[in-house]
PDB file of N, CA and C in Angstrom:
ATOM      1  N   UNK A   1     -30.566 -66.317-164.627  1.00  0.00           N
ATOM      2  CA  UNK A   1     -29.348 -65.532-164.655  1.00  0.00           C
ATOM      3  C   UNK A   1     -29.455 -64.479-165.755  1.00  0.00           C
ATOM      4  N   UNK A   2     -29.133 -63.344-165.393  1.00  0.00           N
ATOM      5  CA  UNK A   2     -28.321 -62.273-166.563  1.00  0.00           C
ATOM      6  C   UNK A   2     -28.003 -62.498-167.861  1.00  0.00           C
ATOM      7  N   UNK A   3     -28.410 -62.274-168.375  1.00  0.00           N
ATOM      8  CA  UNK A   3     -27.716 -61.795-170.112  1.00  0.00           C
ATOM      9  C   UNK A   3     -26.665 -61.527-169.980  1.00  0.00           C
ATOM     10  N   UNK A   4     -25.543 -62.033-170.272  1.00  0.00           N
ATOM     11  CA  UNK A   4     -24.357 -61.221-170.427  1.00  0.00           C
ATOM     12  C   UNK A   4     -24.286 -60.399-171.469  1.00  0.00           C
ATOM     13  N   UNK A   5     -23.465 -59.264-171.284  1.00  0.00           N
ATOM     14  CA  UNK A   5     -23.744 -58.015-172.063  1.00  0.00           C
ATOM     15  C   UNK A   5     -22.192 -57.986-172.496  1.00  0.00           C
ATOM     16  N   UNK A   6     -21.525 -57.102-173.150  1.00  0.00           N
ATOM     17  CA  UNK A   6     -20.397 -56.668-173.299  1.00  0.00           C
ATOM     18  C   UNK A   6     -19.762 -56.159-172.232  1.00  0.00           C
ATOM     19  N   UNK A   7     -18.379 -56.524-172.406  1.00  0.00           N
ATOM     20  CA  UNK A   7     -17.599 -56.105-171.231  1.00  0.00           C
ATOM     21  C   UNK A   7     -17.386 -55.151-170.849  1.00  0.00           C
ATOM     22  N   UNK A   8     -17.409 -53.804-171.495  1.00  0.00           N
ATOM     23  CA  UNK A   8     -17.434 -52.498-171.215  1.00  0.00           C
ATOM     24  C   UNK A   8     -18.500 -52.092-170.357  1.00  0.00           C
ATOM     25  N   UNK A   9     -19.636 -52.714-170.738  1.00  0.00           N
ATOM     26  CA  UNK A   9     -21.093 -52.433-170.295  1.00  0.00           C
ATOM     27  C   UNK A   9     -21.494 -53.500-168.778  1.00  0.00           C
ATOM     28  N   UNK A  10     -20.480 -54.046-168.875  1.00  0.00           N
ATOM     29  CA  UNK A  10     -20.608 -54.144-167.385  1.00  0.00           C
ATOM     30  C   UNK A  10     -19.313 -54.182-166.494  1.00  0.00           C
ATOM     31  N   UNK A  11     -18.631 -53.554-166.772  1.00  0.00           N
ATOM     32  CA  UNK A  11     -17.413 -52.889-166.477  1.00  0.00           C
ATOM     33  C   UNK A  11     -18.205 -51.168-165.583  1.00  0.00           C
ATOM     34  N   UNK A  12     -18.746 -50.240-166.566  1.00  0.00           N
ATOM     35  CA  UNK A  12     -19.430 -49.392-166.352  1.00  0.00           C
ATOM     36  C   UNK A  12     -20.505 -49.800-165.220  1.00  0.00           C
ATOM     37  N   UNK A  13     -21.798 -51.431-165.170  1.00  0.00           N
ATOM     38  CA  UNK A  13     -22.498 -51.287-164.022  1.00  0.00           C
ATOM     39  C   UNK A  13     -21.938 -51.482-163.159  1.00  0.00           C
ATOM     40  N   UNK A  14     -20.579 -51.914-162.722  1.00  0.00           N
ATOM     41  CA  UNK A  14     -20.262 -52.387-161.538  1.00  0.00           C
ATOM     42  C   UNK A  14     -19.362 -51.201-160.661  1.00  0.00           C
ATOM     43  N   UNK A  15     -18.898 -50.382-161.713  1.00  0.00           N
ATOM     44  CA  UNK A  15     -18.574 -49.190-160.828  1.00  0.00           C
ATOM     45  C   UNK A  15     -19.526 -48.221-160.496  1.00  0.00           C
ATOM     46  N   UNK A  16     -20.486 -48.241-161.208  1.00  0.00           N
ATOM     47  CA  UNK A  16     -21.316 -47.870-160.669  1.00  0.00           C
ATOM     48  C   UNK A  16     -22.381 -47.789-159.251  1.00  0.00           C
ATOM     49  N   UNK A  17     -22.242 -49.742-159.170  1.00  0.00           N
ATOM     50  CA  UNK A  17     -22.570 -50.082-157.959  1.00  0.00           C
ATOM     51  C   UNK A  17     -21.905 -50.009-156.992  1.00  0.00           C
ATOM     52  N   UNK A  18     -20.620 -50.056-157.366  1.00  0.00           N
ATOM     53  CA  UNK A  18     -19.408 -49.667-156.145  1.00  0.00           C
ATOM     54  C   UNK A  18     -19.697 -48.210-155.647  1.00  0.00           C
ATOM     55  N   UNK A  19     -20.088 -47.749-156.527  1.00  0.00           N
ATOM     56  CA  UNK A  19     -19.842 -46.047-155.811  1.00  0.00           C
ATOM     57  C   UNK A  19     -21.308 -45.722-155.182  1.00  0.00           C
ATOM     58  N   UNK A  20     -22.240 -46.677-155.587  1.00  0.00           N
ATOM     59  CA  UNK A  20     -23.549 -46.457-155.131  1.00  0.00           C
ATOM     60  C   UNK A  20     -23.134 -47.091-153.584  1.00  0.00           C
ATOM     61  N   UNK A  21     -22.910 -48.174-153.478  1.00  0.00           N
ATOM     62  CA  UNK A  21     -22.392 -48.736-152.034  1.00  0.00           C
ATOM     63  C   UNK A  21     -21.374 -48.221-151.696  1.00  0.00           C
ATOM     64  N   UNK A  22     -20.707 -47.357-151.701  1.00  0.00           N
ATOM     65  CA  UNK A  22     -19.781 -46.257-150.841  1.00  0.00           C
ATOM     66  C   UNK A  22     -20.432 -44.835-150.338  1.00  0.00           C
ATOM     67  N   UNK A  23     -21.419 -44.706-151.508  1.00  0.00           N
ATOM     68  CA  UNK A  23     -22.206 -43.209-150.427  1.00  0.00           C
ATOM     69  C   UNK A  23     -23.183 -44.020-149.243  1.00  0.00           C
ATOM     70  N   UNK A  24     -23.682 -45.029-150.122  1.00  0.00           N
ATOM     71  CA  UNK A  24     -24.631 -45.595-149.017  1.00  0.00           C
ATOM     72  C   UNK A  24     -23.822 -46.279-147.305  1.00  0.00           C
ATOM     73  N   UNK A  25     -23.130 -46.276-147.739  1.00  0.00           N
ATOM     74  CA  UNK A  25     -21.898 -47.135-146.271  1.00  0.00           C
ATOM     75  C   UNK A  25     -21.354 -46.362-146.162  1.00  0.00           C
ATOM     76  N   UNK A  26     -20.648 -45.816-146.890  1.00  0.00           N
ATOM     77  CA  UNK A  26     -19.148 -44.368-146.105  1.00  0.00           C
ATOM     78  C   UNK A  26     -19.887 -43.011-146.082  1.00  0.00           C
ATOM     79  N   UNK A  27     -20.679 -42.442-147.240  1.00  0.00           N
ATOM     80  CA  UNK A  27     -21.489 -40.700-147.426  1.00  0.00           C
ATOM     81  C   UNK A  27     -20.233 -40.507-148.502  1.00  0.00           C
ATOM     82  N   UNK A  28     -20.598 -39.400-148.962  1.00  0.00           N
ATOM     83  CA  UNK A  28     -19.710 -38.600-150.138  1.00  0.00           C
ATOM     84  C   UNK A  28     -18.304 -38.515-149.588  1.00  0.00           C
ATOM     85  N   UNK A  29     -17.674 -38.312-148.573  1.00  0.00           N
ATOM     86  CA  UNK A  29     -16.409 -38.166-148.469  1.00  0.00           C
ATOM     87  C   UNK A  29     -15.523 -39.362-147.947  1.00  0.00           C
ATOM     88  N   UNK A  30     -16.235 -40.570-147.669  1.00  0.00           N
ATOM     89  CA  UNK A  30     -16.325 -42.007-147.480  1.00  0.00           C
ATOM     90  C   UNK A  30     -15.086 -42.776-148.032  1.00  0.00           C
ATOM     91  N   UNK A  31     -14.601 -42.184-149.201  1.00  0.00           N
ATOM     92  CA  UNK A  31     -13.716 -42.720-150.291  1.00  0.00           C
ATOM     93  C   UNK A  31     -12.666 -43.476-149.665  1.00  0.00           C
ATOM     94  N   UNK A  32     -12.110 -42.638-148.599  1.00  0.00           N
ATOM     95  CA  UNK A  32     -10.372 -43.038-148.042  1.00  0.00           C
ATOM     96  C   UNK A  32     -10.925 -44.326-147.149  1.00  0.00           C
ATOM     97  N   UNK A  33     -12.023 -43.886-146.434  1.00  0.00           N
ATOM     98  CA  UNK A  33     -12.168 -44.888-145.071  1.00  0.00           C
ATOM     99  C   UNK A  33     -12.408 -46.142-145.644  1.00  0.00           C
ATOM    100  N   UNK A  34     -13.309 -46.247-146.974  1.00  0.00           N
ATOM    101  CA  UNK A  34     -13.821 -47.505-147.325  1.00  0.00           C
ATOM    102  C   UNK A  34     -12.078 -48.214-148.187  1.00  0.00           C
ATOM    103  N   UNK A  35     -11.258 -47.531-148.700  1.00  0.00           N
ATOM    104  CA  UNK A  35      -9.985 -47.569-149.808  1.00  0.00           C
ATOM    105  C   UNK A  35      -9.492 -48.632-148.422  1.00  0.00           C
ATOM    106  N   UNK A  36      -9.354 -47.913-147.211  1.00  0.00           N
ATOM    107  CA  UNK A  36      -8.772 -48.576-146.097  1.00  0.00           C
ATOM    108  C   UNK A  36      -9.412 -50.015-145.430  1.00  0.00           C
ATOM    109  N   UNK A  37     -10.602 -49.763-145.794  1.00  0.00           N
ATOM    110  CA  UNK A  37     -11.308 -51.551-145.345  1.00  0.00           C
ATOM    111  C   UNK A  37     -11.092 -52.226-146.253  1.00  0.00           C
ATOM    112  N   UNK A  38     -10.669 -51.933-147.678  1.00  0.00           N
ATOM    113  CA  UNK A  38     -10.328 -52.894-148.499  1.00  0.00           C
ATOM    114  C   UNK A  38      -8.940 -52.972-148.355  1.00  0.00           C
ATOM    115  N   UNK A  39      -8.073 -52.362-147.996  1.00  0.00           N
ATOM    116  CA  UNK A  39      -6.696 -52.385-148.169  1.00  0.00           C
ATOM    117  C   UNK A  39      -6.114 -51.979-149.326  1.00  0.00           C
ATOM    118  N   UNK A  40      -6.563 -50.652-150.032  1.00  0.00           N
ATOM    119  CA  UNK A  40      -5.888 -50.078-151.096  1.00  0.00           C
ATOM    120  C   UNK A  40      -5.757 -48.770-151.083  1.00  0.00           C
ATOM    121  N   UNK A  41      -4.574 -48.234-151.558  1.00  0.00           N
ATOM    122  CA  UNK A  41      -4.806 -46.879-151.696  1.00  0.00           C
ATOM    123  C   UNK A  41      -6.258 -46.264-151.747  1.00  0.00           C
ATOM    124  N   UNK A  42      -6.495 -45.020-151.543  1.00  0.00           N
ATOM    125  CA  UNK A  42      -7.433 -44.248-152.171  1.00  0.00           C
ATOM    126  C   UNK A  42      -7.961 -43.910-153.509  1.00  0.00           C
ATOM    127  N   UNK A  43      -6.470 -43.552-154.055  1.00  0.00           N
ATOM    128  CA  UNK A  43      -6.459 -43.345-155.152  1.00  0.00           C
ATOM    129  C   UNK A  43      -7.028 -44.761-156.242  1.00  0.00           C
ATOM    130  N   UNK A  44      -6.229 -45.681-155.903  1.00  0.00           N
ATOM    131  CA  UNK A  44      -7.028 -46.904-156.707  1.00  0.00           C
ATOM    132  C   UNK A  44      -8.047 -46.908-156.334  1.00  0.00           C
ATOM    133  N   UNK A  45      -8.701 -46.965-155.528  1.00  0.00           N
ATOM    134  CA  UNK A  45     -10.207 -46.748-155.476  1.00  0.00           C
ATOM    135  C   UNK A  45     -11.063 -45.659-156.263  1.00  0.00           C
ATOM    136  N   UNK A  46     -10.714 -44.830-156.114  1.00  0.00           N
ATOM    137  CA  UNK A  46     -11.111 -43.292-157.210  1.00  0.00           C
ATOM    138  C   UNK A  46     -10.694 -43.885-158.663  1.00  0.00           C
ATOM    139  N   UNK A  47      -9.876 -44.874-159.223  1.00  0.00           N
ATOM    140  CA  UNK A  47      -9.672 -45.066-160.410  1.00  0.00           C
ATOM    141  C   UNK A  47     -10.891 -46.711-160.375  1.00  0.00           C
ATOM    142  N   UNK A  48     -11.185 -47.503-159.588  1.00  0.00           N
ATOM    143  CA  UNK A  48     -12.067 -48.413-159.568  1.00  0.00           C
ATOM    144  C   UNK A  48     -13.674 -48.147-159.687  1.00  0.00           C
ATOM    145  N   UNK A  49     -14.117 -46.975-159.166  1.00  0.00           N
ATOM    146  CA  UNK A  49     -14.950 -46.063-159.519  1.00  0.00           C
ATOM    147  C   UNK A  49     -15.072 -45.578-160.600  1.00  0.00           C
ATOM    148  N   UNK A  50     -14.327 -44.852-161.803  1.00  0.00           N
ATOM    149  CA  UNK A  50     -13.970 -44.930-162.877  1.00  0.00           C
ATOM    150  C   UNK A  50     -14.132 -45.888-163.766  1.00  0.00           C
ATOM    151  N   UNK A  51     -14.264 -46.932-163.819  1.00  0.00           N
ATOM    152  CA  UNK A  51     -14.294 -48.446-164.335  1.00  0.00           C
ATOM    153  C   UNK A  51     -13.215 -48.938-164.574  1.00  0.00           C
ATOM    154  N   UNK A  52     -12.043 -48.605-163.793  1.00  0.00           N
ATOM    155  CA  UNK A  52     -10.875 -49.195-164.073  1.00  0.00           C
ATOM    156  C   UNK A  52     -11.151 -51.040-163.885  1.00  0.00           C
ATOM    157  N   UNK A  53     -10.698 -51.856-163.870  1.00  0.00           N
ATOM    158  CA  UNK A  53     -11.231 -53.498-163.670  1.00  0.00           C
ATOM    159  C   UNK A  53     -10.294 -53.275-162.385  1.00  0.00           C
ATOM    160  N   UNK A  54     -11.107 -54.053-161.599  1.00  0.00           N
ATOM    161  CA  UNK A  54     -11.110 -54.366-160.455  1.00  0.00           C
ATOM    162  C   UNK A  54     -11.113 -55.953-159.777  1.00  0.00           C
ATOM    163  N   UNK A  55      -9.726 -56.110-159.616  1.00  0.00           N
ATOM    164  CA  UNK A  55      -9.199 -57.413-159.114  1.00  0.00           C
ATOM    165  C   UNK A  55      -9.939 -58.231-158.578  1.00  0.00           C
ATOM    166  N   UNK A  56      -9.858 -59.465-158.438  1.00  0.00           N
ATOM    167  CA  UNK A  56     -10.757 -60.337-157.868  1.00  0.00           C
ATOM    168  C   UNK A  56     -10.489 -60.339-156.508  1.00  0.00           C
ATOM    169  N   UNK A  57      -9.236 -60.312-155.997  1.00  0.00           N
ATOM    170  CA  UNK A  57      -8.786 -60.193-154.269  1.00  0.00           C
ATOM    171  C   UNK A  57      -9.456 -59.052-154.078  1.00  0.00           C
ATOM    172  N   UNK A  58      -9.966 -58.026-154.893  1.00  0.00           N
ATOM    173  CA  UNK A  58     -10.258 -56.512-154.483  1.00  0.00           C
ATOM    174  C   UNK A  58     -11.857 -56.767-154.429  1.00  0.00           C
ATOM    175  N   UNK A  59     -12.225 -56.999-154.887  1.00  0.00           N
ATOM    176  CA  UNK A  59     -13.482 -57.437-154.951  1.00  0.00           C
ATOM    177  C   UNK A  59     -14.315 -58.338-153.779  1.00  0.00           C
ATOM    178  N   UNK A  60     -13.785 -59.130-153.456  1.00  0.00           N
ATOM    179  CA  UNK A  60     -13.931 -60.264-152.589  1.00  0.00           C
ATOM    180  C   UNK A  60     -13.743 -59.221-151.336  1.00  0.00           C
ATOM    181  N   UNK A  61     -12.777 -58.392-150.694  1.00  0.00           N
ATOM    182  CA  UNK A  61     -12.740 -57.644-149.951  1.00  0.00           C
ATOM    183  C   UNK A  61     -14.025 -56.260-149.540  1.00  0.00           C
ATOM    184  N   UNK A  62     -14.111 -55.902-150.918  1.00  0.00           N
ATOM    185  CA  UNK A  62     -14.915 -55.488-150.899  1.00  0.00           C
ATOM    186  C   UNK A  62     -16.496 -55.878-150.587  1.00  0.00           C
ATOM    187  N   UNK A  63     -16.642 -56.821-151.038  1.00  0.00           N
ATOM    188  CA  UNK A  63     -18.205 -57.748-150.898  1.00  0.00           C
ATOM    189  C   UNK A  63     -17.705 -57.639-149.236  1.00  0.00           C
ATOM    190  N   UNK A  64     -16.281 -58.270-148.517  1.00  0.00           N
ATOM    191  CA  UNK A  64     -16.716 -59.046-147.424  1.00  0.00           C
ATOM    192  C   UNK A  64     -16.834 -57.276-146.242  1.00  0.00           C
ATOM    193  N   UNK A  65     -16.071 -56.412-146.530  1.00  0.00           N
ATOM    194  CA  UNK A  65     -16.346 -55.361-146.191  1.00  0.00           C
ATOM    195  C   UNK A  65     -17.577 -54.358-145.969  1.00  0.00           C
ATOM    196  N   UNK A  66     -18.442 -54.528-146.832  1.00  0.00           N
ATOM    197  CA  UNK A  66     -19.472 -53.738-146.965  1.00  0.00           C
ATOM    198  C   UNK A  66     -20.947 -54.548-146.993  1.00  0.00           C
ATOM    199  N   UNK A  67     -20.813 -56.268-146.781  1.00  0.00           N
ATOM    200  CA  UNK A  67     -21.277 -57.130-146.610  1.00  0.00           C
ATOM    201  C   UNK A  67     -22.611 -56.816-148.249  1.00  0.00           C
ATOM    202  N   UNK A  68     -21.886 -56.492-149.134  1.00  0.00           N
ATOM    203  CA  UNK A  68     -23.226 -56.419-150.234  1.00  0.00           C
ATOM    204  C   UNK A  68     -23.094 -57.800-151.389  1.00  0.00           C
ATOM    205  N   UNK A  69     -24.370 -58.478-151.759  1.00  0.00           N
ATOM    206  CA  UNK A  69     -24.291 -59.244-152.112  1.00  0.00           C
ATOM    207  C   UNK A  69     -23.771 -59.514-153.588  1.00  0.00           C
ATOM    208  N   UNK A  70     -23.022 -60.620-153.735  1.00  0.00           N
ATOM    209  CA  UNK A  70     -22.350 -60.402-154.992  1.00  0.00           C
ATOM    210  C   UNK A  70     -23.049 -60.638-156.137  1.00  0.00           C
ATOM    211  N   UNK A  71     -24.368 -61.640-156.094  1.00  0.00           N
ATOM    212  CA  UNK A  71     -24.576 -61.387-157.267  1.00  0.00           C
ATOM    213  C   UNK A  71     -25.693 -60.026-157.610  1.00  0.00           C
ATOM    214  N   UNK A  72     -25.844 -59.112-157.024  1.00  0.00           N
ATOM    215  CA  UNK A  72     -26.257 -57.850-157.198  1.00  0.00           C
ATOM    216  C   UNK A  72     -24.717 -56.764-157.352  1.00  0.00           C
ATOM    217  N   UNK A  73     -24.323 -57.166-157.121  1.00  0.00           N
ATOM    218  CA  UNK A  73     -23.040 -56.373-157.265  1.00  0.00           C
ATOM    219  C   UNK A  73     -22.822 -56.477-158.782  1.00  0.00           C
ATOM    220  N   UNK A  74     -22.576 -57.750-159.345  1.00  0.00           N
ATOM    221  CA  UNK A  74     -22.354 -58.621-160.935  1.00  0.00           C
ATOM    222  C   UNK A  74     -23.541 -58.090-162.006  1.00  0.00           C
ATOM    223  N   UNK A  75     -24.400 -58.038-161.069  1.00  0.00           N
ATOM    224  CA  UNK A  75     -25.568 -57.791-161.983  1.00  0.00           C
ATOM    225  C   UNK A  75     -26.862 -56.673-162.174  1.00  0.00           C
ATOM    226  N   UNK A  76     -26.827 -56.520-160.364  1.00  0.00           N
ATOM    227  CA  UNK A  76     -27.682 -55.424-160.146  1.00  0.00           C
ATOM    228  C   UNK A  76     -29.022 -55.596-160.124  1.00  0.00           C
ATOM    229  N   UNK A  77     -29.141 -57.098-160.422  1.00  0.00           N
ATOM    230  CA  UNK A  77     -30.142 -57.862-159.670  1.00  0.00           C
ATOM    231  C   UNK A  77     -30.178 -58.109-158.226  1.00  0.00           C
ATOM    232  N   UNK A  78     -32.026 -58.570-157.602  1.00  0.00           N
ATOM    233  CA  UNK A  78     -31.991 -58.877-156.421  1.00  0.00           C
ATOM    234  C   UNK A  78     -31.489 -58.255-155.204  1.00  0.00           C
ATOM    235  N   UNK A  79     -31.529 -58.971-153.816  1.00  0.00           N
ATOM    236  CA  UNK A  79     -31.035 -57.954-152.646  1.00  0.00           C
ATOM    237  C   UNK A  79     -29.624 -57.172-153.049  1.00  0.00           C
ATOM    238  N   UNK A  80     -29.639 -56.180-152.580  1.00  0.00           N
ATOM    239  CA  UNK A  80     -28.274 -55.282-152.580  1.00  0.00           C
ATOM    240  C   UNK A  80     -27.426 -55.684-151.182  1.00  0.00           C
ATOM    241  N   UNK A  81     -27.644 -55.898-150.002  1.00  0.00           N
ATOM    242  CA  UNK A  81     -27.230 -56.715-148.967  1.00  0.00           C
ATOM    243  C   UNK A  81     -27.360 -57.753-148.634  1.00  0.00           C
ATOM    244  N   UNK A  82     -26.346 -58.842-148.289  1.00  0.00           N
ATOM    245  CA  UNK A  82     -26.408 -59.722-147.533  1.00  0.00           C
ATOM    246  C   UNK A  82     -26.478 -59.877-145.981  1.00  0.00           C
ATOM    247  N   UNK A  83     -26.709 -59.075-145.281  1.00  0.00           N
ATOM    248  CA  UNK A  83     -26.599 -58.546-143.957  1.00  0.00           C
ATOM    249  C   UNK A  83     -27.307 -56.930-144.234  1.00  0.00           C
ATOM    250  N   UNK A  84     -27.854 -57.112-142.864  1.00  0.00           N
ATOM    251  CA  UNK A  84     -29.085 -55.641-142.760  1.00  0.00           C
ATOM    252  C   UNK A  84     -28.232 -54.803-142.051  1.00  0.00           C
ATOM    253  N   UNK A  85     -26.854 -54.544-141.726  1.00  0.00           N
ATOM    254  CA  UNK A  85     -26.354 -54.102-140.693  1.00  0.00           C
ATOM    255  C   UNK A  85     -26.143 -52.801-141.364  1.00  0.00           C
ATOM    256  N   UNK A  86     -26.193 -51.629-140.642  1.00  0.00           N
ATOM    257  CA  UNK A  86     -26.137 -50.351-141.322  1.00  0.00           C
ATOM    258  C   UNK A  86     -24.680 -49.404-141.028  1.00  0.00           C
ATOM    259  N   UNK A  87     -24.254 -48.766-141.136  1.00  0.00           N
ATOM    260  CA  UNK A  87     -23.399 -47.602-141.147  1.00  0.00           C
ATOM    261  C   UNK A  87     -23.851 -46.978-140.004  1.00  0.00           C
ATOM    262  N   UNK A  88     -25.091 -46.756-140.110  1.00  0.00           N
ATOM    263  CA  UNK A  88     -25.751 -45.507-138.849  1.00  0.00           C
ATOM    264  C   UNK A  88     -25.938 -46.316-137.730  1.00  0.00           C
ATOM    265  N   UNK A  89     -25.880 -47.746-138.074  1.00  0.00           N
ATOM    266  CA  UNK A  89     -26.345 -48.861-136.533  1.00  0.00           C
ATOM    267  C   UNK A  89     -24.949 -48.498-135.938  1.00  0.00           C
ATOM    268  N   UNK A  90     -23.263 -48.435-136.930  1.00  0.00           N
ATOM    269  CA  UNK A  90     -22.084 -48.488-136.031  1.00  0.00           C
ATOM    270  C   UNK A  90     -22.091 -47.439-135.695  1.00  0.00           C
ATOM    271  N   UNK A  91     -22.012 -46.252-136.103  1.00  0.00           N
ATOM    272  CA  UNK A  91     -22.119 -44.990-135.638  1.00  0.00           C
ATOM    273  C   UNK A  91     -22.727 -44.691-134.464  1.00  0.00           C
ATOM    274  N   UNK A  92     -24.126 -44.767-134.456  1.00  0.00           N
ATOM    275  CA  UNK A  92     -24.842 -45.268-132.862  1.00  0.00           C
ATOM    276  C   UNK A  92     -24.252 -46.114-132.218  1.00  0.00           C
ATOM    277  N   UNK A  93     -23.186 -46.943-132.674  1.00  0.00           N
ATOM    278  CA  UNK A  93     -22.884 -47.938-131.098  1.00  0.00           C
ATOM    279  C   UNK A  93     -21.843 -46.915-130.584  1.00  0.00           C
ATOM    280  N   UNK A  94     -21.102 -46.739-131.697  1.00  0.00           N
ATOM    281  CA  UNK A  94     -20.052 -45.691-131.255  1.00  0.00           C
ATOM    282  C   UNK A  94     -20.297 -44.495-130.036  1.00  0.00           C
ATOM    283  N   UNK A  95     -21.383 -43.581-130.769  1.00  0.00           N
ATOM    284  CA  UNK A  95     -21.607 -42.975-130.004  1.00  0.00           C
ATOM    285  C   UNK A  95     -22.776 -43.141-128.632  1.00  0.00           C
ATOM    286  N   UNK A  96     -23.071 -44.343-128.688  1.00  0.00           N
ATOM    287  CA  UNK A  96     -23.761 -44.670-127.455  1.00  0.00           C
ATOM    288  C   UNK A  96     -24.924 -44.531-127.258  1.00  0.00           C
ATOM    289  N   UNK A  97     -25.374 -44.262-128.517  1.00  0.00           N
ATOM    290  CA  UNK A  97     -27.329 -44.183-128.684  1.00  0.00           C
ATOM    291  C   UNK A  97     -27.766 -45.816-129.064  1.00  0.00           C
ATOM    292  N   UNK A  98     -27.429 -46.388-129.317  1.00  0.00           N
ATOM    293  CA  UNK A  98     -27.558 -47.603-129.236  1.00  0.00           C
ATOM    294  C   UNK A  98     -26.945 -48.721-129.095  1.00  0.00           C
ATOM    295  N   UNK A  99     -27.478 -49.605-128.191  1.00  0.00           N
ATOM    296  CA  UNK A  99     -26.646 -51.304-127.541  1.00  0.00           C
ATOM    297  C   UNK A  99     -25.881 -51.647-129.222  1.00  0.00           C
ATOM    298  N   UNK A 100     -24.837 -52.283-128.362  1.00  0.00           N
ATOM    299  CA  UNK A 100     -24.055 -53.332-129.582  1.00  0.00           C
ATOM    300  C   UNK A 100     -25.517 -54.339-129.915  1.00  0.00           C
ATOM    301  N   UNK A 101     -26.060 -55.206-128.853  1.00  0.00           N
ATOM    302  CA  UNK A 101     -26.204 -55.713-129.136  1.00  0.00           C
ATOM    303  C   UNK A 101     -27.438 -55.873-129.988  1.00  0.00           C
ATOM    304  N   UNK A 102     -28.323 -54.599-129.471  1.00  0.00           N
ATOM    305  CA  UNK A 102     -29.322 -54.578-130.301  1.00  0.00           C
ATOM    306  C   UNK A 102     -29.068 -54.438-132.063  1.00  0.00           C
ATOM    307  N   UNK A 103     -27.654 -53.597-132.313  1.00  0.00           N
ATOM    308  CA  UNK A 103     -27.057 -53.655-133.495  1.00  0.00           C
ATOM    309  C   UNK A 103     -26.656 -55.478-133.838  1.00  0.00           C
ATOM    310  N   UNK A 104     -26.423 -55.841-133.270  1.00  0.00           N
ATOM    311  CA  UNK A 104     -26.050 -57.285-133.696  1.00  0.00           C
ATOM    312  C   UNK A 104     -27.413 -58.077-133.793  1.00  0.00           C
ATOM    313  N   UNK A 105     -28.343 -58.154-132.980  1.00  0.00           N
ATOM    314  CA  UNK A 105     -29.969 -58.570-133.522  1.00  0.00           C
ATOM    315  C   UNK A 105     -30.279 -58.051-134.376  1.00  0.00           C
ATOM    316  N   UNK A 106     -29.962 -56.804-135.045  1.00  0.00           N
ATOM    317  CA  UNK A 106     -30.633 -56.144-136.415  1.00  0.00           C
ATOM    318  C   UNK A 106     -30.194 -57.094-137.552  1.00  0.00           C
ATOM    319  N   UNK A 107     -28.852 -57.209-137.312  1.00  0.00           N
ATOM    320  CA  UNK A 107     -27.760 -58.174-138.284  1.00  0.00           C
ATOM    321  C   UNK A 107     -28.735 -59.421-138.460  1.00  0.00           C
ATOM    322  N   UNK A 108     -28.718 -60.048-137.887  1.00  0.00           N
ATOM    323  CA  UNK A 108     -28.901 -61.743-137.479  1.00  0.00           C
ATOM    324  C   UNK A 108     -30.457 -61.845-137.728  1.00  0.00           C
ATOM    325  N   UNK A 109     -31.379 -61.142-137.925  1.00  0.00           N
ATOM    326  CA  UNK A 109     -32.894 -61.169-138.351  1.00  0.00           C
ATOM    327  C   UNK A 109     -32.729 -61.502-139.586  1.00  0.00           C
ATOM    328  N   UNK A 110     -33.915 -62.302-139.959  1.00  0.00           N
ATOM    329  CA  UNK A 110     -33.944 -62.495-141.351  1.00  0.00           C
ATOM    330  C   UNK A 110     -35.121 -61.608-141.763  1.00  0.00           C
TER     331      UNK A 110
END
C-alpha cells in the first residue's frame, strides 16, 4: 500500500485523476454529461476538479459510473479501469458501427 502523504497532497492527486478520467470518458467538453451520471450539478463538479473534497456518495458514483478502479483513483497506482469498456465502444453502438454485443465481449474479457 501507499504512503500516505498529507491531505492536501492527495486532495490535489485525486482531482487530478478525476479530470484525467473525464477527458478520457466524456473529451474536454464532457463536464455536464459526466456531472449528470453522477447526479450533481455541473458546477460542483468544476469545483471537485478544483480539489474541492469530494463526498463519499460522490465518489462511489463516480467509480460506479466511469467503472475506474478505486484504488488507482486513491492512489494512482495500478490498473486505471476496472472494466475495458470504452466511450468510443458506446458511441459506435450508438451509431451503428458496432454490435452491442461485441461491445459487451470487449467488457467481459479479461
Amino acid at each position: 500500500m501507499a504512503k500516505r502523504g498529507n491531505i492536501q497532497d492527495e486532495k490535489i492527486g485525486l482531482s487530478r485523476r478525476i479530470r484525467e478520467i473525464r477527458l478520457e470518458r466524456y473529451g474536454e467538453n464532457g463536464g455536464p454529461e459526466l456531472a449528470t451520471a453522477v447526479g450533481i450539478p455541473y458546477r460542483t463538479w468544476v469545483n471537485y476538479e478544483a480539489g474541492v473534497t469530494m463526498p463519499g456518495e460522490i465518489i462511489l458514483r463516480f467509480i460506479e459510473a466511469v467503472g475506474v478502479n478505486p484504488h488507482w483513483l486513491l492512489t494512482g497506482e495500478g490498473k486505471t479501469y476496472t472494466r475495458e469498456y470504452r466511450f468510443d465502444d458506446a458511441q459506435m453502438c450508438l451509431d451503428g458501427t458496432l454490435a452491442p454485443t461485441t461491445a459487451v465481449e470487449a467488457m467481459t474479457e479479461s
